[in-house]
C-alpha atoms as a PDB file:
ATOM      1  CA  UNK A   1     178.579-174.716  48.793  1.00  0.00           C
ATOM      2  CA  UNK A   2     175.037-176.153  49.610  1.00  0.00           C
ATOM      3  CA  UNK A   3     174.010-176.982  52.819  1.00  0.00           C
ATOM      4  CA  UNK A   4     171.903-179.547  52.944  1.00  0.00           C
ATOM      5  CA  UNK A   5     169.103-180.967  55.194  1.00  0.00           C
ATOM      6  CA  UNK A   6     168.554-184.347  56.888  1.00  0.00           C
ATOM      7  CA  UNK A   7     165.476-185.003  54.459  1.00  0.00           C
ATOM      8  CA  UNK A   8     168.407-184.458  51.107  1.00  0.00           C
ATOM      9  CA  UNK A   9     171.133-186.049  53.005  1.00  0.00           C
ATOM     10  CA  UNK A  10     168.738-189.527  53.123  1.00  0.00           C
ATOM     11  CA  UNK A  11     167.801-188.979  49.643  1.00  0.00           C
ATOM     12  CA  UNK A  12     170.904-188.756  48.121  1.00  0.00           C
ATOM     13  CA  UNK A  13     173.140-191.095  49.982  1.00  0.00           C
ATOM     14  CA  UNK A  14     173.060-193.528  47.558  1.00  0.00           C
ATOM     15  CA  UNK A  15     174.282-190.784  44.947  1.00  0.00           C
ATOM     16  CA  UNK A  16     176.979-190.119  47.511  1.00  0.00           C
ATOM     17  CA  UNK A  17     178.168-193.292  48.049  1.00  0.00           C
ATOM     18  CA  UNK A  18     178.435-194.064  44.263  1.00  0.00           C
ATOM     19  CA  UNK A  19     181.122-190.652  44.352  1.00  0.00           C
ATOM     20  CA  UNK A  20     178.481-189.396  41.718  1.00  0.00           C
ATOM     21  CA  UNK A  21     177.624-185.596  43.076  1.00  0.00           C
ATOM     22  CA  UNK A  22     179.252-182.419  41.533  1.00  0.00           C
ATOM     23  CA  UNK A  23     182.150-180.955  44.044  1.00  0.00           C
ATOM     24  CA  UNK A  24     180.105-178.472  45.582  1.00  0.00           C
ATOM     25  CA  UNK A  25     177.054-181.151  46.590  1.00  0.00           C
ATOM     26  CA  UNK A  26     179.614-183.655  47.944  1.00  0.00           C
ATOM     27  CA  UNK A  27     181.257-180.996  50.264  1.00  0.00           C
ATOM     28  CA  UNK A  28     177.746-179.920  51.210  1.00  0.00           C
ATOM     29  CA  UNK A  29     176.818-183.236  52.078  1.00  0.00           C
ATOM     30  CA  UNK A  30     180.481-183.862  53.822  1.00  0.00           C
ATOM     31  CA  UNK A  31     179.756-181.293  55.928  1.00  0.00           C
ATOM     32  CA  UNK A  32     175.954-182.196  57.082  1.00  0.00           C
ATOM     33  CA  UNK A  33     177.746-185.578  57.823  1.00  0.00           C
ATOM     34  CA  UNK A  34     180.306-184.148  59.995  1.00  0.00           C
ATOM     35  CA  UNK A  35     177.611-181.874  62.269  1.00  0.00           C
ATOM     36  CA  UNK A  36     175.134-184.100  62.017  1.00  0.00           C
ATOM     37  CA  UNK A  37     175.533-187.914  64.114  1.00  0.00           C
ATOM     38  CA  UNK A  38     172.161-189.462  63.195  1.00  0.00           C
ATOM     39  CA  UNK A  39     173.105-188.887  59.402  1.00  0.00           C
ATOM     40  CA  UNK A  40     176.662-189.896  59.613  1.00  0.00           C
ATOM     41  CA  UNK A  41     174.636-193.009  61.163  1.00  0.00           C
ATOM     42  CA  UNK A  42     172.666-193.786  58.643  1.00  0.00           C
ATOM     43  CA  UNK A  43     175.202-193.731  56.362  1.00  0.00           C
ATOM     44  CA  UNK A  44     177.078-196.380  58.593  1.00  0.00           C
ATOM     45  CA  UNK A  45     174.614-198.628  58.114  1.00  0.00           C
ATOM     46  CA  UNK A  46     174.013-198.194  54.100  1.00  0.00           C
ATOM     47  CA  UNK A  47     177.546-199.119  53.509  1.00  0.00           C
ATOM     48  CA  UNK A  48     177.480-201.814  56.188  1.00  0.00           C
ATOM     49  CA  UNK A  49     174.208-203.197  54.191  1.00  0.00           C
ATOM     50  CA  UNK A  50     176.068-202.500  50.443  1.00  0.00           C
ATOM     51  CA  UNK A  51     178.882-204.683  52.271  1.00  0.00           C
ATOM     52  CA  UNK A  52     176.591-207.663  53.437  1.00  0.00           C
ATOM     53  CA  UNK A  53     174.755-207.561  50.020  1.00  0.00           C
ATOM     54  CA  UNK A  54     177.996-207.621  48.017  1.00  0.00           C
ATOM     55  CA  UNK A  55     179.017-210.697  50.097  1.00  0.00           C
ATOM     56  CA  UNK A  56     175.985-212.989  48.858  1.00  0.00           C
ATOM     57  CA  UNK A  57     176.007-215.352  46.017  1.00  0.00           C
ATOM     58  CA  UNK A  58     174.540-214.171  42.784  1.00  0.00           C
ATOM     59  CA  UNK A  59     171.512-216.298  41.767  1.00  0.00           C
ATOM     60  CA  UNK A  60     173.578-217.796  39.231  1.00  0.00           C
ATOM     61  CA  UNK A  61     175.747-218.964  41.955  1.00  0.00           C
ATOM     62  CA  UNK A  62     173.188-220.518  43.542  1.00  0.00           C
ATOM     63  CA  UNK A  63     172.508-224.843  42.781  1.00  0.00           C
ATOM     64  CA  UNK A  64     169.487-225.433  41.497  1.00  0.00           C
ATOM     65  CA  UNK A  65     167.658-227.302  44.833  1.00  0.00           C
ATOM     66  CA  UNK A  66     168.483-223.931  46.618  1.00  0.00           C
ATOM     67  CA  UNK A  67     167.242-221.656  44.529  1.00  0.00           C
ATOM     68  CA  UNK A  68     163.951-223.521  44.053  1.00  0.00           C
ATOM     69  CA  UNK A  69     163.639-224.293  48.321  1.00  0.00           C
ATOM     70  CA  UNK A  70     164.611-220.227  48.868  1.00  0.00           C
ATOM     71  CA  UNK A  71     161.686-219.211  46.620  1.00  0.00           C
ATOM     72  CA  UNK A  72     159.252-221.946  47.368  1.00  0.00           C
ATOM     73  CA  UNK A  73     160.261-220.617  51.192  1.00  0.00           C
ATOM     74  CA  UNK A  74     159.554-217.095  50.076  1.00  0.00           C
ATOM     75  CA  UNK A  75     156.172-217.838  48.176  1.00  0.00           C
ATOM     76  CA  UNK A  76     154.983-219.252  51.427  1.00  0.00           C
ATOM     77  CA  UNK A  77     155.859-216.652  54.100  1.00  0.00           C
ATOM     78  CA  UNK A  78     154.099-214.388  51.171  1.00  0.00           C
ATOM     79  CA  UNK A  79     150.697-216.664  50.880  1.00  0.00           C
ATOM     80  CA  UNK A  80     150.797-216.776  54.623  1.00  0.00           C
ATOM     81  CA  UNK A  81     150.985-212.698  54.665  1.00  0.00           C
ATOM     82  CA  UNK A  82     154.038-213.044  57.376  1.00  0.00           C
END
């Protein structure tokens, strides 16, 4: 089994959480996140961030006046460099 580092754990999380690493990667990384809090943190927050992201509207969903007024909003905080 692999042991893996802090540095892997953050890049692959995303692999993790899609249940896409081979057995012996996902019990490495199952361990780390056991041992290690600030990991098993982080990966807290990416699934409470998947979970507010797969709570939005899709764009589709969106009416027309709000889409156009959420990017015309966006286009200014950009121009304005905020």
């Amino acid at each position: 089994m692999k042991r893996f580092r802090c540095a892997e754990v953050v890049e692959l999380v995303t692999v993790y959480l899609e249940d896409a690493l081979d057995e012996p990667a996902r019990l490495g990384m199952e361990q780390h996140l056991a041992c290690c809090g600030e990991c098993g943190h982080r990966l807290d927050q990416f699934r409470a961030v998947i979970g507010v992201l797969g709570a939005l509207p899709s764009e589709e969903d969106l009416r027309g006046d709000v889409r156009d007024r959420l990017l015309s909003a966006f286009r200014d905080r950009h121009r304005r460099g905020a």
